[in-house]
PDB file of N, CA and C in Angstrom:
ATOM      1  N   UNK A   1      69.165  29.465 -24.382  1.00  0.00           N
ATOM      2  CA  UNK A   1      68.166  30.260 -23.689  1.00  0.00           C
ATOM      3  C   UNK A   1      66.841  30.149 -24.443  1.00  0.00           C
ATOM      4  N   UNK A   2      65.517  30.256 -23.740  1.00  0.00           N
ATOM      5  CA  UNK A   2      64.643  29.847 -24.202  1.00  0.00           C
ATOM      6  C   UNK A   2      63.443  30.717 -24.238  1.00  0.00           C
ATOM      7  N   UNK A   3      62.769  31.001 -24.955  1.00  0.00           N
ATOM      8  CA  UNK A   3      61.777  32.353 -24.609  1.00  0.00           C
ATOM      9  C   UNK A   3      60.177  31.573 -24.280  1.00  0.00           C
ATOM     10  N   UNK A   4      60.086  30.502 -23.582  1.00  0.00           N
ATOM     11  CA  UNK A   4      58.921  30.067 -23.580  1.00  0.00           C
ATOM     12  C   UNK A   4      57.850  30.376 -22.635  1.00  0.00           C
ATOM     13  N   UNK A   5      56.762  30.408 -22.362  1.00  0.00           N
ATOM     14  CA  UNK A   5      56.306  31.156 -21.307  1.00  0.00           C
ATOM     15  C   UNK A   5      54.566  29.877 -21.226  1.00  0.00           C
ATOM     16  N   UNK A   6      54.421  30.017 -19.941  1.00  0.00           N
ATOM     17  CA  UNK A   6      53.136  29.327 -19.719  1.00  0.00           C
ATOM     18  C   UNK A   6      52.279  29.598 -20.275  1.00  0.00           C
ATOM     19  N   UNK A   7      51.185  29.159 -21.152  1.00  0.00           N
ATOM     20  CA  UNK A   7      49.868  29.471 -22.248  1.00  0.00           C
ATOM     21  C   UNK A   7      48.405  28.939 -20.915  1.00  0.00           C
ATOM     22  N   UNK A   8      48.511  28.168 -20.709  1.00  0.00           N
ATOM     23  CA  UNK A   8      47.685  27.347 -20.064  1.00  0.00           C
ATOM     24  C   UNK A   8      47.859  26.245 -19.176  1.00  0.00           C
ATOM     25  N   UNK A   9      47.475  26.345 -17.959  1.00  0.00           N
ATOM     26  CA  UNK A   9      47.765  25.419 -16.909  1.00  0.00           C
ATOM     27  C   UNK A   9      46.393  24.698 -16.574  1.00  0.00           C
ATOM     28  N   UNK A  10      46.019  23.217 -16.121  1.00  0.00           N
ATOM     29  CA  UNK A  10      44.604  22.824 -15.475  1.00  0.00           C
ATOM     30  C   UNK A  10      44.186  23.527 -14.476  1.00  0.00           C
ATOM     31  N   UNK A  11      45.184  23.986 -13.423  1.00  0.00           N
ATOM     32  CA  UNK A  11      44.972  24.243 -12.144  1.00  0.00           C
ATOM     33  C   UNK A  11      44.357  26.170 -12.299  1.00  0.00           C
ATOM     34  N   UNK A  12      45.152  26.425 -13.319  1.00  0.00           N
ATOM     35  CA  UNK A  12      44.869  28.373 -13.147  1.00  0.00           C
ATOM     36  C   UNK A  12      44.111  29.019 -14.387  1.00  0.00           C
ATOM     37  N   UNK A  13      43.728  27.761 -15.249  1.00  0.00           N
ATOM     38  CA  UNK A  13      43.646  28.477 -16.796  1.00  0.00           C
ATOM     39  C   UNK A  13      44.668  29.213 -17.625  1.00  0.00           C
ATOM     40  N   UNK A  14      44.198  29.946 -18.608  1.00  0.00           N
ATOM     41  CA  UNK A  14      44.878  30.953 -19.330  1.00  0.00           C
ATOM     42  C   UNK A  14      45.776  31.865 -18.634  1.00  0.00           C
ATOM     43  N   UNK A  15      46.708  32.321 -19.596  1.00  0.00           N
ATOM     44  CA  UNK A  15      47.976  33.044 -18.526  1.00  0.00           C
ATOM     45  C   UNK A  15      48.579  33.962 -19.439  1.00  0.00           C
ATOM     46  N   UNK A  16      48.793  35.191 -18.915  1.00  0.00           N
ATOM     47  CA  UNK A  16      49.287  36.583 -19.809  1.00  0.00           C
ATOM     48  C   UNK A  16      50.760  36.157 -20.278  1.00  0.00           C
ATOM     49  N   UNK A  17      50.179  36.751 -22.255  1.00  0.00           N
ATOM     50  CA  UNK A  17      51.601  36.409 -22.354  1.00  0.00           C
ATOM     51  C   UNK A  17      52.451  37.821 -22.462  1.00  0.00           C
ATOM     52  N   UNK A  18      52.315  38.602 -21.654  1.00  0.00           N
ATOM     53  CA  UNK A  18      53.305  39.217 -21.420  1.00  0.00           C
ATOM     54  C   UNK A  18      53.820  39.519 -19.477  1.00  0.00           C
ATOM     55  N   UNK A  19      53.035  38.845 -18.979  1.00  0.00           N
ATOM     56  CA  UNK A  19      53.703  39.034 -17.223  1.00  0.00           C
ATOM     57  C   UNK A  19      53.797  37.581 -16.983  1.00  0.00           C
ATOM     58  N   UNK A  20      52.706  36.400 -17.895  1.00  0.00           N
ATOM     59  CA  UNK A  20      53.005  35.148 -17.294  1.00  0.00           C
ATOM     60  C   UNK A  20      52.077  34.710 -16.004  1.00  0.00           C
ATOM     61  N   UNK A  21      51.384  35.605 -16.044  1.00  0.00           N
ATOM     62  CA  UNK A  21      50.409  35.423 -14.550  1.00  0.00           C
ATOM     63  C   UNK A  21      49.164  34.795 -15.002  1.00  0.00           C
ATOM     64  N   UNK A  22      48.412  33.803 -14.382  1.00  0.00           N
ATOM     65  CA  UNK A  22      46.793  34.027 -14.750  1.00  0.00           C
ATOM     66  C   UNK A  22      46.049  35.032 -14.873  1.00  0.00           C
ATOM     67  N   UNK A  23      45.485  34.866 -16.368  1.00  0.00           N
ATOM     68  CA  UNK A  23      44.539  36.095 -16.673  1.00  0.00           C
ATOM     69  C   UNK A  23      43.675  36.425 -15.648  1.00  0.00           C
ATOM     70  N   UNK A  24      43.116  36.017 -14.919  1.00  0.00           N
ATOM     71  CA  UNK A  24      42.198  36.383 -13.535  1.00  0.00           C
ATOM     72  C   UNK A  24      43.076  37.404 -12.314  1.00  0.00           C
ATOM     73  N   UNK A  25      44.998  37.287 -12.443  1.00  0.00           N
ATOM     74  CA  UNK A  25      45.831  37.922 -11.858  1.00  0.00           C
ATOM     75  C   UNK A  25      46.291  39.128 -12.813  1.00  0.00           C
ATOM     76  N   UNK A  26      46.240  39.252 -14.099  1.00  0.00           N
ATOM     77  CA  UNK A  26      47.185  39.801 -14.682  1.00  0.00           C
ATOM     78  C   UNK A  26      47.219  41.135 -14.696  1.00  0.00           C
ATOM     79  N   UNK A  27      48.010  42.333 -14.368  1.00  0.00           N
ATOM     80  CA  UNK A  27      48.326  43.518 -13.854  1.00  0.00           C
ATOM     81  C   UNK A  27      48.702  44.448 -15.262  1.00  0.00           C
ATOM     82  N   UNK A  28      49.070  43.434 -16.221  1.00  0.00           N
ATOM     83  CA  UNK A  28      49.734  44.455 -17.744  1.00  0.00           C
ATOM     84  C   UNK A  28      48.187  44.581 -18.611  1.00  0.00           C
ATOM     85  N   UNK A  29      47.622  44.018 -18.540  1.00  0.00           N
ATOM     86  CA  UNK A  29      46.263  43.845 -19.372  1.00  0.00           C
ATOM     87  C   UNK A  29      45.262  44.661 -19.040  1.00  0.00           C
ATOM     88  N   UNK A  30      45.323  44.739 -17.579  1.00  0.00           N
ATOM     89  CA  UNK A  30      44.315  45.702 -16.634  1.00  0.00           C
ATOM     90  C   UNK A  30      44.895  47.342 -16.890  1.00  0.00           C
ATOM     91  N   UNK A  31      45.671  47.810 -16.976  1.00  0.00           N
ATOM     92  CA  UNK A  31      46.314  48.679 -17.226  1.00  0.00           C
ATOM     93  C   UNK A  31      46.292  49.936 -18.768  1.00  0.00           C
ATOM     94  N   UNK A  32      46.152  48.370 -19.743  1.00  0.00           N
ATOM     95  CA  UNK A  32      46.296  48.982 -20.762  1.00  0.00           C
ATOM     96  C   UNK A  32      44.531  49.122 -21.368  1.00  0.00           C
ATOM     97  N   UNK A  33      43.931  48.415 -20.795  1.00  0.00           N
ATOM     98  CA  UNK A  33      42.653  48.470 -20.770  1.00  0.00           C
ATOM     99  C   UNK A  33      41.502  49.664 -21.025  1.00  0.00           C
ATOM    100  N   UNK A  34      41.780  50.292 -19.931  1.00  0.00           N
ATOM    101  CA  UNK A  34      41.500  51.554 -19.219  1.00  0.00           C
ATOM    102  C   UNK A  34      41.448  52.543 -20.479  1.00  0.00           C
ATOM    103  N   UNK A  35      40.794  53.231 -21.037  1.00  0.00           N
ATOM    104  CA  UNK A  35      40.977  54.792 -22.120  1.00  0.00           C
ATOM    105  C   UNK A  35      40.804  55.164 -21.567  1.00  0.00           C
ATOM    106  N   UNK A  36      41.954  56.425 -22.022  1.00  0.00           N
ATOM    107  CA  UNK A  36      42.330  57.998 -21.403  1.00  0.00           C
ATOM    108  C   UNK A  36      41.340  58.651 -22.213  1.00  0.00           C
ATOM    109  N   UNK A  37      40.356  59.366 -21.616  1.00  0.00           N
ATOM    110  CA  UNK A  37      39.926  60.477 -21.331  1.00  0.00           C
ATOM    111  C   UNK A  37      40.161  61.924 -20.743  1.00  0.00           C
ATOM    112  N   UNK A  38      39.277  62.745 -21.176  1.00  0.00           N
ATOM    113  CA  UNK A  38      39.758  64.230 -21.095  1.00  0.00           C
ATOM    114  C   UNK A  38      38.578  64.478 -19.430  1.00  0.00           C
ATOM    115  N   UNK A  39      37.856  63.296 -18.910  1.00  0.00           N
ATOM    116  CA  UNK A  39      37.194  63.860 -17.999  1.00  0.00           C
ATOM    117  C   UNK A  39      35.562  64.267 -18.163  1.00  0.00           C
ATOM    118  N   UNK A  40      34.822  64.800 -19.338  1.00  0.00           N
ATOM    119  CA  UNK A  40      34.053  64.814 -19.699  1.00  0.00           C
ATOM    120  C   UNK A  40      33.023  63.873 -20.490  1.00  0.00           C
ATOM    121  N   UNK A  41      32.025  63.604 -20.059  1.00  0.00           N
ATOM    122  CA  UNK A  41      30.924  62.750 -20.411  1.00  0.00           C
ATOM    123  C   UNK A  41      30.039  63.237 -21.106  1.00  0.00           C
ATOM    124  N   UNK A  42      30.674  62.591 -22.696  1.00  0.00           N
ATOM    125  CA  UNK A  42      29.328  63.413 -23.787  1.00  0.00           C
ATOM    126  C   UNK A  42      27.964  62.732 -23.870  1.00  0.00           C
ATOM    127  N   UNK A  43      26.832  63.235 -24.268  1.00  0.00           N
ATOM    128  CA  UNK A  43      26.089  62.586 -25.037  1.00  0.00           C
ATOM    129  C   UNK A  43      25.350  62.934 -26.178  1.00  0.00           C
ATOM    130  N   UNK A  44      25.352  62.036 -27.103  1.00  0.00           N
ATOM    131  CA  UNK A  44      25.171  62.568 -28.513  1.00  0.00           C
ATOM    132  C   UNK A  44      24.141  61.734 -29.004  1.00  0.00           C
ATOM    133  N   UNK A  45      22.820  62.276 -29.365  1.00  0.00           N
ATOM    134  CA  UNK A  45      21.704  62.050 -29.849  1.00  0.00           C
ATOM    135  C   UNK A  45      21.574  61.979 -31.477  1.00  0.00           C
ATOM    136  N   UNK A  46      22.029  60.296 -32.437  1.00  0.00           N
ATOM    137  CA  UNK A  46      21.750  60.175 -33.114  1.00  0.00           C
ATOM    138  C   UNK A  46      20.850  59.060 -33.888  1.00  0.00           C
ATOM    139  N   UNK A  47      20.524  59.844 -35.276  1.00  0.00           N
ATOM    140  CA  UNK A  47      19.364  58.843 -36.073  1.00  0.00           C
ATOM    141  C   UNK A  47      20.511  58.108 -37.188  1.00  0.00           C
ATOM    142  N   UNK A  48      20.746  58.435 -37.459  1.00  0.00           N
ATOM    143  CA  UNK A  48      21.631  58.289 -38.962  1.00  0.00           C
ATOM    144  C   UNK A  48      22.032  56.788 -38.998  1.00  0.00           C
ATOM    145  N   UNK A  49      21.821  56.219 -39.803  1.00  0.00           N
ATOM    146  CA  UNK A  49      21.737  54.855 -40.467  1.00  0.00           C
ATOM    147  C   UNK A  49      20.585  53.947 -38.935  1.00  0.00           C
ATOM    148  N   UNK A  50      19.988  54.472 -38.911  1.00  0.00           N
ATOM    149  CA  UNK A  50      19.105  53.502 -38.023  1.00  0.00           C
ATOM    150  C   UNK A  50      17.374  53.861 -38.502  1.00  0.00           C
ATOM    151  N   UNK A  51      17.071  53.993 -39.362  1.00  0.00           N
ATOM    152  CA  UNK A  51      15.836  54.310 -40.086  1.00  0.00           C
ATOM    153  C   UNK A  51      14.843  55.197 -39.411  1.00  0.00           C
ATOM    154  N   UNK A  52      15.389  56.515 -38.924  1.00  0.00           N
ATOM    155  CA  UNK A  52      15.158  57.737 -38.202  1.00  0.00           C
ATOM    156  C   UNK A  52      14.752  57.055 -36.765  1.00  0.00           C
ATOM    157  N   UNK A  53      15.306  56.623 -36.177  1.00  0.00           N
ATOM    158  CA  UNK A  53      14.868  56.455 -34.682  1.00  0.00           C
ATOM    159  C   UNK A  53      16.327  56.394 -33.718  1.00  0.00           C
ATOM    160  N   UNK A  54      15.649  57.393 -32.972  1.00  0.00           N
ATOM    161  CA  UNK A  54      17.097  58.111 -32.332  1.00  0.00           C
ATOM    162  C   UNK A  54      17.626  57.218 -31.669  1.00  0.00           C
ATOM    163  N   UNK A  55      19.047  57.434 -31.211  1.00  0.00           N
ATOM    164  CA  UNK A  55      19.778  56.639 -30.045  1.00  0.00           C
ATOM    165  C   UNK A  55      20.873  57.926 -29.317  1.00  0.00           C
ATOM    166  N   UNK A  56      20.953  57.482 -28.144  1.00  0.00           N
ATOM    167  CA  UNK A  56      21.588  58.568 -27.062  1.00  0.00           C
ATOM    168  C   UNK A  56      23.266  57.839 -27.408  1.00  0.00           C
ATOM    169  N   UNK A  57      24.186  58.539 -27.368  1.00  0.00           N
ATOM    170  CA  UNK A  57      25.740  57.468 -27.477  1.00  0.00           C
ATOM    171  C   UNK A  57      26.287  57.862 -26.074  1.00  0.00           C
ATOM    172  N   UNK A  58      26.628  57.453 -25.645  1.00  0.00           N
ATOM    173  CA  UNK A  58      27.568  58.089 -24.354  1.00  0.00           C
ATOM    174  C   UNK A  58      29.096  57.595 -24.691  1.00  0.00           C
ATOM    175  N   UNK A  59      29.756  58.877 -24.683  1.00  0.00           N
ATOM    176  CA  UNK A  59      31.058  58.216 -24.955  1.00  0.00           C
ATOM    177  C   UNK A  59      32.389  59.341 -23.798  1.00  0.00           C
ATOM    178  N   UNK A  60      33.314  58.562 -23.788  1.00  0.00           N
ATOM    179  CA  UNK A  60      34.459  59.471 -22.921  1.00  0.00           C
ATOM    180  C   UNK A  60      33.912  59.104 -21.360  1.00  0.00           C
ATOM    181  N   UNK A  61      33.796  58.084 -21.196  1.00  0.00           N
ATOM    182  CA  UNK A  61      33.133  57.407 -19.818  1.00  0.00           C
ATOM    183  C   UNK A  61      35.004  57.011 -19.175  1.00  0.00           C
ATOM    184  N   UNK A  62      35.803  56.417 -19.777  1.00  0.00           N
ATOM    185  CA  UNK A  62      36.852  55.928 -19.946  1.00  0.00           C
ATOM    186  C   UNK A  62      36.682  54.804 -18.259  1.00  0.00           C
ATOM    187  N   UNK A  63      36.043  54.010 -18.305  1.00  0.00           N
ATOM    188  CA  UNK A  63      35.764  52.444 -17.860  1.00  0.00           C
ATOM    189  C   UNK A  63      36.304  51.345 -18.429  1.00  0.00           C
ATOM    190  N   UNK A  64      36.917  50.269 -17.447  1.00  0.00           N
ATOM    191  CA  UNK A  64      37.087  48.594 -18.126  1.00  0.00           C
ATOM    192  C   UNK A  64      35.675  48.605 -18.121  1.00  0.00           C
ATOM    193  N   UNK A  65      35.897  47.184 -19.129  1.00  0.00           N
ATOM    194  CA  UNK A  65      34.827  46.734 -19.962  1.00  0.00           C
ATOM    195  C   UNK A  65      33.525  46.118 -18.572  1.00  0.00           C
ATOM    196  N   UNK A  66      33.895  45.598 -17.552  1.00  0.00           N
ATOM    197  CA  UNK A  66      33.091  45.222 -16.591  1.00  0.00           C
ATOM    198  C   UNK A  66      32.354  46.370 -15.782  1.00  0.00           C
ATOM    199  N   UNK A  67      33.044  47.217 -15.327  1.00  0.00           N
ATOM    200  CA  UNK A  67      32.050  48.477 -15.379  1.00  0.00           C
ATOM    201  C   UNK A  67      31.539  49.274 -15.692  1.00  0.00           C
ATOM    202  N   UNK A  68      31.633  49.737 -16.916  1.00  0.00           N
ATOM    203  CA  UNK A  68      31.091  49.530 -18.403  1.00  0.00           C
ATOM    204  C   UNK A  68      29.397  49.239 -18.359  1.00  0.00           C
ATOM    205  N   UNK A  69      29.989  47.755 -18.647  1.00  0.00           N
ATOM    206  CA  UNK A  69      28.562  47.033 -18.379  1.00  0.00           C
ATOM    207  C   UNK A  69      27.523  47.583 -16.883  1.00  0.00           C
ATOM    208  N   UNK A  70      27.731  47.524 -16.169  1.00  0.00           N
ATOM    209  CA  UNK A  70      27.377  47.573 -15.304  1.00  0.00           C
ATOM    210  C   UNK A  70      26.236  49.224 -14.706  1.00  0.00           C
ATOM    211  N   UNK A  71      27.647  50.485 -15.606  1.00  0.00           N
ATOM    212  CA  UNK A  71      26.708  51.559 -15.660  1.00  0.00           C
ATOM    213  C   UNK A  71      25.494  51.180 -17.277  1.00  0.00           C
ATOM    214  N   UNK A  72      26.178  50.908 -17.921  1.00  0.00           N
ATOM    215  CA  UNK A  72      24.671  50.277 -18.873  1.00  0.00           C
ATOM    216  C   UNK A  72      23.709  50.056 -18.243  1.00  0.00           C
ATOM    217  N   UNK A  73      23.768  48.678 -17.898  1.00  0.00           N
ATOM    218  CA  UNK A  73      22.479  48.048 -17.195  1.00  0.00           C
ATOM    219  C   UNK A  73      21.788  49.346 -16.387  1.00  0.00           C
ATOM    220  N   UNK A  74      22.577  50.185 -15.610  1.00  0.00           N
ATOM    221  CA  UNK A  74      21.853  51.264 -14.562  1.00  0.00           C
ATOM    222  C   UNK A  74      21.018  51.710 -15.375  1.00  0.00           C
ATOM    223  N   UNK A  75      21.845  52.489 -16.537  1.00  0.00           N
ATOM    224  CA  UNK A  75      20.872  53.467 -17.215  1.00  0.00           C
ATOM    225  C   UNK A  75      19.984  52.980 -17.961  1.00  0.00           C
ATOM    226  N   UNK A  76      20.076  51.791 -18.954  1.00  0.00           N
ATOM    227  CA  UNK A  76      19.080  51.409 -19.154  1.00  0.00           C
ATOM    228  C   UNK A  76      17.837  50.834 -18.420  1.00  0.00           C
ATOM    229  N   UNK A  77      17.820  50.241 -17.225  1.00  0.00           N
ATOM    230  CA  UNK A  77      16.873  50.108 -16.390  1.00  0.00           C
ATOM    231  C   UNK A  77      16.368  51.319 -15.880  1.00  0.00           C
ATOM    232  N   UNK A  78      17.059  52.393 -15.509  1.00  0.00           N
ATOM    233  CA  UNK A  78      16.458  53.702 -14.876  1.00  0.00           C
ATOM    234  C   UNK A  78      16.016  54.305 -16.362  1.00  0.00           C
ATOM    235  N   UNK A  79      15.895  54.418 -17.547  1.00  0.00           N
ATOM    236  CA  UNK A  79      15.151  55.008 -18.651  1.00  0.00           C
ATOM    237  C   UNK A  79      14.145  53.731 -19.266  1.00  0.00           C
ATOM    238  N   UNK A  80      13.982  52.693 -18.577  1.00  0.00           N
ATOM    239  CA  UNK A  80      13.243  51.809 -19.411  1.00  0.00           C
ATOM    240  C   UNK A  80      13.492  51.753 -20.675  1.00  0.00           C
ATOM    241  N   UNK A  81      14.961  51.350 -20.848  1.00  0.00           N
ATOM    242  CA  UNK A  81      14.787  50.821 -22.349  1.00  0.00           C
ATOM    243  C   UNK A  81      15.847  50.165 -22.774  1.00  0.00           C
ATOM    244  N   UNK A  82      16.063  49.879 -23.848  1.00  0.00           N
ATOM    245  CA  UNK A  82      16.974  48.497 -24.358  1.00  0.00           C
ATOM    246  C   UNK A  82      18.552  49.252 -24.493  1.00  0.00           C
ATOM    247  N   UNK A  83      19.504  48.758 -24.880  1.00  0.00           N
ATOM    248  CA  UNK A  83      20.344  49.705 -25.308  1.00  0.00           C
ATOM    249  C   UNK A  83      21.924  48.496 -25.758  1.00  0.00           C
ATOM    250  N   UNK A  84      23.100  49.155 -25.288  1.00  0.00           N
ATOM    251  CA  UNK A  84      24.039  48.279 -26.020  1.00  0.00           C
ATOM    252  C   UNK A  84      25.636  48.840 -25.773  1.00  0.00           C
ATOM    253  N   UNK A  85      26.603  47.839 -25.631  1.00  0.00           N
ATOM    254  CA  UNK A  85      27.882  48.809 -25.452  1.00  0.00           C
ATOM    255  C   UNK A  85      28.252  48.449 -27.012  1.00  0.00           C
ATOM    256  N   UNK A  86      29.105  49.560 -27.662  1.00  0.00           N
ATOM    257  CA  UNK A  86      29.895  49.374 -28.915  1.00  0.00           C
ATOM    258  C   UNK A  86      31.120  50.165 -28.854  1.00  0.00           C
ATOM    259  N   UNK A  87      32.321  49.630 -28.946  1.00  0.00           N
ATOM    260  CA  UNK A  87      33.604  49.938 -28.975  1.00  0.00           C
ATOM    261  C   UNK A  87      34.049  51.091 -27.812  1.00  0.00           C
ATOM    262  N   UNK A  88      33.554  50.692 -26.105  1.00  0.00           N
ATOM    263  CA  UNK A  88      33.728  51.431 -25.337  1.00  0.00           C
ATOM    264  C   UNK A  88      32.389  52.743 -25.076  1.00  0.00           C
ATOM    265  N   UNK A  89      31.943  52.625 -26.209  1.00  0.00           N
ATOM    266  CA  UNK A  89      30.599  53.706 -26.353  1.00  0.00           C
ATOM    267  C   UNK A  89      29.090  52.711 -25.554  1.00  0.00           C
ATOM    268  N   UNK A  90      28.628  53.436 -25.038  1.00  0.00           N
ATOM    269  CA  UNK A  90      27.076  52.774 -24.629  1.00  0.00           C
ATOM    270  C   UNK A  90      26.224  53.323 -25.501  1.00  0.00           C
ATOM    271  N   UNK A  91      25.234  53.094 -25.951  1.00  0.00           N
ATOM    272  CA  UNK A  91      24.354  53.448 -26.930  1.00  0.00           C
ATOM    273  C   UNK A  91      22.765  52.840 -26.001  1.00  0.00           C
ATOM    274  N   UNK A  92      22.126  53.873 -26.106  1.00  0.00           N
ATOM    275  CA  UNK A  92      20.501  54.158 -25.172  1.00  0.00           C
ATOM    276  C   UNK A  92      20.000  54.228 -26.265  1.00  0.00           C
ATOM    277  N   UNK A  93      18.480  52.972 -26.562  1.00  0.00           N
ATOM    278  CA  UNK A  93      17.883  53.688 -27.503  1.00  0.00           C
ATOM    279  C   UNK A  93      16.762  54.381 -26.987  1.00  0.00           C
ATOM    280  N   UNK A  94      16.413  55.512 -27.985  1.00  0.00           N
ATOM    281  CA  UNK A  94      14.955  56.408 -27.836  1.00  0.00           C
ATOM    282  C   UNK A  94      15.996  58.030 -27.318  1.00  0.00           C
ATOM    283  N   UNK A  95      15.723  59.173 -27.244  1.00  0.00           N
ATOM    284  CA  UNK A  95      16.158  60.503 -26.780  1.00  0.00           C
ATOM    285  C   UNK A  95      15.909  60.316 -25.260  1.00  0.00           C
ATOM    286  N   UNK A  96      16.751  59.889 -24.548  1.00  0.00           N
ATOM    287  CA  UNK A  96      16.684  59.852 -23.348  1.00  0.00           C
ATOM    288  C   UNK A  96      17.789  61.081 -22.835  1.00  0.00           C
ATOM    289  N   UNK A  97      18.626  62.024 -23.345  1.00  0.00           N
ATOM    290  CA  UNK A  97      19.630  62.633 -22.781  1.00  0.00           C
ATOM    291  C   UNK A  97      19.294  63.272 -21.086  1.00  0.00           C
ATOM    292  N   UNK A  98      17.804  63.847 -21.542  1.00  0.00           N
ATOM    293  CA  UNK A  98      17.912  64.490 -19.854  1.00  0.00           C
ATOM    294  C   UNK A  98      17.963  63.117 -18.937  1.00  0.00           C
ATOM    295  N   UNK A  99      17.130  62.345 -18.960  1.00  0.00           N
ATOM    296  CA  UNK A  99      17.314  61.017 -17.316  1.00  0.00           C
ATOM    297  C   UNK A  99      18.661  60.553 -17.401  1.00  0.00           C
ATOM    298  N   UNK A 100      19.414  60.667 -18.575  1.00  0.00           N
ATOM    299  CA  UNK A 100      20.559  60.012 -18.407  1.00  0.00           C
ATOM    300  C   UNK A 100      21.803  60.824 -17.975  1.00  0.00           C
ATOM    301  N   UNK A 101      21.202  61.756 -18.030  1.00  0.00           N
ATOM    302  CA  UNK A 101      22.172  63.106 -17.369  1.00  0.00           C
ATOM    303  C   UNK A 101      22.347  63.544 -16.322  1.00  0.00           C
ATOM    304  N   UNK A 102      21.360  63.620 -15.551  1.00  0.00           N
ATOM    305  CA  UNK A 102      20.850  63.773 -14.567  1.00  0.00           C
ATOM    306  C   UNK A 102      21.242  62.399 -13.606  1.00  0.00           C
ATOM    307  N   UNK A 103      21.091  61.093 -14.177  1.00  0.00           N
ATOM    308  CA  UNK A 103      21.895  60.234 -13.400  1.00  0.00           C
ATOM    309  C   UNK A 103      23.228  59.972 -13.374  1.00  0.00           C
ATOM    310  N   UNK A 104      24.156  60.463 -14.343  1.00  0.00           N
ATOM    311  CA  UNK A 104      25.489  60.873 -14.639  1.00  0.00           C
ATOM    312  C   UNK A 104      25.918  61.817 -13.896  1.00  0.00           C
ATOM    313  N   UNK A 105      25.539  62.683 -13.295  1.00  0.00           N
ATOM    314  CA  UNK A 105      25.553  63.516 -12.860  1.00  0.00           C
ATOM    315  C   UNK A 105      25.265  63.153 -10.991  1.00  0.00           C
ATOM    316  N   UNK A 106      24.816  62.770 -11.208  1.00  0.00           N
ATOM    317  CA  UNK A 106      24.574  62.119  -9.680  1.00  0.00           C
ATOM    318  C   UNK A 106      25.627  61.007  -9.193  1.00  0.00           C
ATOM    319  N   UNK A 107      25.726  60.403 -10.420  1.00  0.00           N
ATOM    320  CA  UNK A 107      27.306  59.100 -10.317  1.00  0.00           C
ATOM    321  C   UNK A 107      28.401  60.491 -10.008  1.00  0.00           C
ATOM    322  N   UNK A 108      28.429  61.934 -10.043  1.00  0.00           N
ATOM    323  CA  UNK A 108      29.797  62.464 -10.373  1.00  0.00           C
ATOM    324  C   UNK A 108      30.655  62.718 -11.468  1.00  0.00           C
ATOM    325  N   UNK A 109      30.029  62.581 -12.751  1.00  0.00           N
ATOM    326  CA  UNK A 109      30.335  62.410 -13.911  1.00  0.00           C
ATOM    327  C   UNK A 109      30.116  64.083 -14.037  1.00  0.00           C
ATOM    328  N   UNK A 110      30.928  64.946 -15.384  1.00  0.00           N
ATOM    329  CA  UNK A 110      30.742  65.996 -15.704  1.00  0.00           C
ATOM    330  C   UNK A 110      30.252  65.855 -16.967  1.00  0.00           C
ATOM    331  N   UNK A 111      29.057  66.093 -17.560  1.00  0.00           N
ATOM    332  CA  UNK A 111      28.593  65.813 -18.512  1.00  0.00           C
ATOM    333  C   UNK A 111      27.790  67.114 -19.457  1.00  0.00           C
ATOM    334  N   UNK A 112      28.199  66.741 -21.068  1.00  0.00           N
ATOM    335  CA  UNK A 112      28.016  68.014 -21.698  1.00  0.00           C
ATOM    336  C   UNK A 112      27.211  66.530 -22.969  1.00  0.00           C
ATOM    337  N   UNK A 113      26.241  67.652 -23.318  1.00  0.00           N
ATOM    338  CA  UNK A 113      25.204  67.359 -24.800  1.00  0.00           C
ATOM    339  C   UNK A 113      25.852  67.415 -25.823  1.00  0.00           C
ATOM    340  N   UNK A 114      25.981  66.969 -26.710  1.00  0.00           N
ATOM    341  CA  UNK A 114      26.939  67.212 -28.116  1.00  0.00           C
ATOM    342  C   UNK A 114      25.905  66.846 -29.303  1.00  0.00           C
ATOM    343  N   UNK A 115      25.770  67.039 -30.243  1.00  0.00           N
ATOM    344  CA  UNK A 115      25.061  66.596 -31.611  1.00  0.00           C
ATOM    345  C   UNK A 115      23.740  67.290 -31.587  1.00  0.00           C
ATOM    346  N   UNK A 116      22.944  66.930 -32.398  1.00  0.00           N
ATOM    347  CA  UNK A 116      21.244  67.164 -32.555  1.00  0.00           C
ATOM    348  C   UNK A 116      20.776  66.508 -31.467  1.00  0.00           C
TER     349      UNK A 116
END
């Protein structure tokens, strides 16, 4: 008996090694993806190790990584300004909490202020 499983095909690409499906199909990966959240959308206004210039964090969004991105881009285009995802967290720079709240809030999001 043999435990071998498909890695890579020409026709489908890369392939999960735990269902065996193409990564573009795969159902175990999508799943585990996802963080559990409590429902609430913080945001936390910090300076600390960034040479006093604030950044907004948004965290407890609990999104895959593609929509994710996607509310980024919103908010940073609707606050005019640069920003960044880090380990599931979005990070806004400059004190933007009210526009970004207010559009969180409009997505349906329940959202509470946390930090300085």
């Amino acid at each position: 008996m043999s435990n071998r499983s498909v890695v890579y095909s020409t026709d489908q690409g890369r392939h999960c090694s735990g269902c065996s499906r193409p990564k573009s199909q795969c159902t175990c990966q999508a799943a585990s993806a996802t963080p559990k959240t409590d429902g609430i959308v913080r945001l936390q206004r910090q300076t600390k190790g960034r040479a006093g210039k604030p950044v907004v964090i948004i965290t407890g969004l609990g999104l895959q990584a593609d929509k994710l991105k996607q509310l980024a881009k919103r908010l940073k285009s609707k606050c005019g300004v640069g920003g960044s995802i880090e380990t599931g967290n979005i990070l806004i720079q400059g004190d933007q909490r009210d526009k970004i709240r207010t559009e969180l809030e409009n997505l349906g999001y329940t959202v509470k202020l946390s930090g300085g």
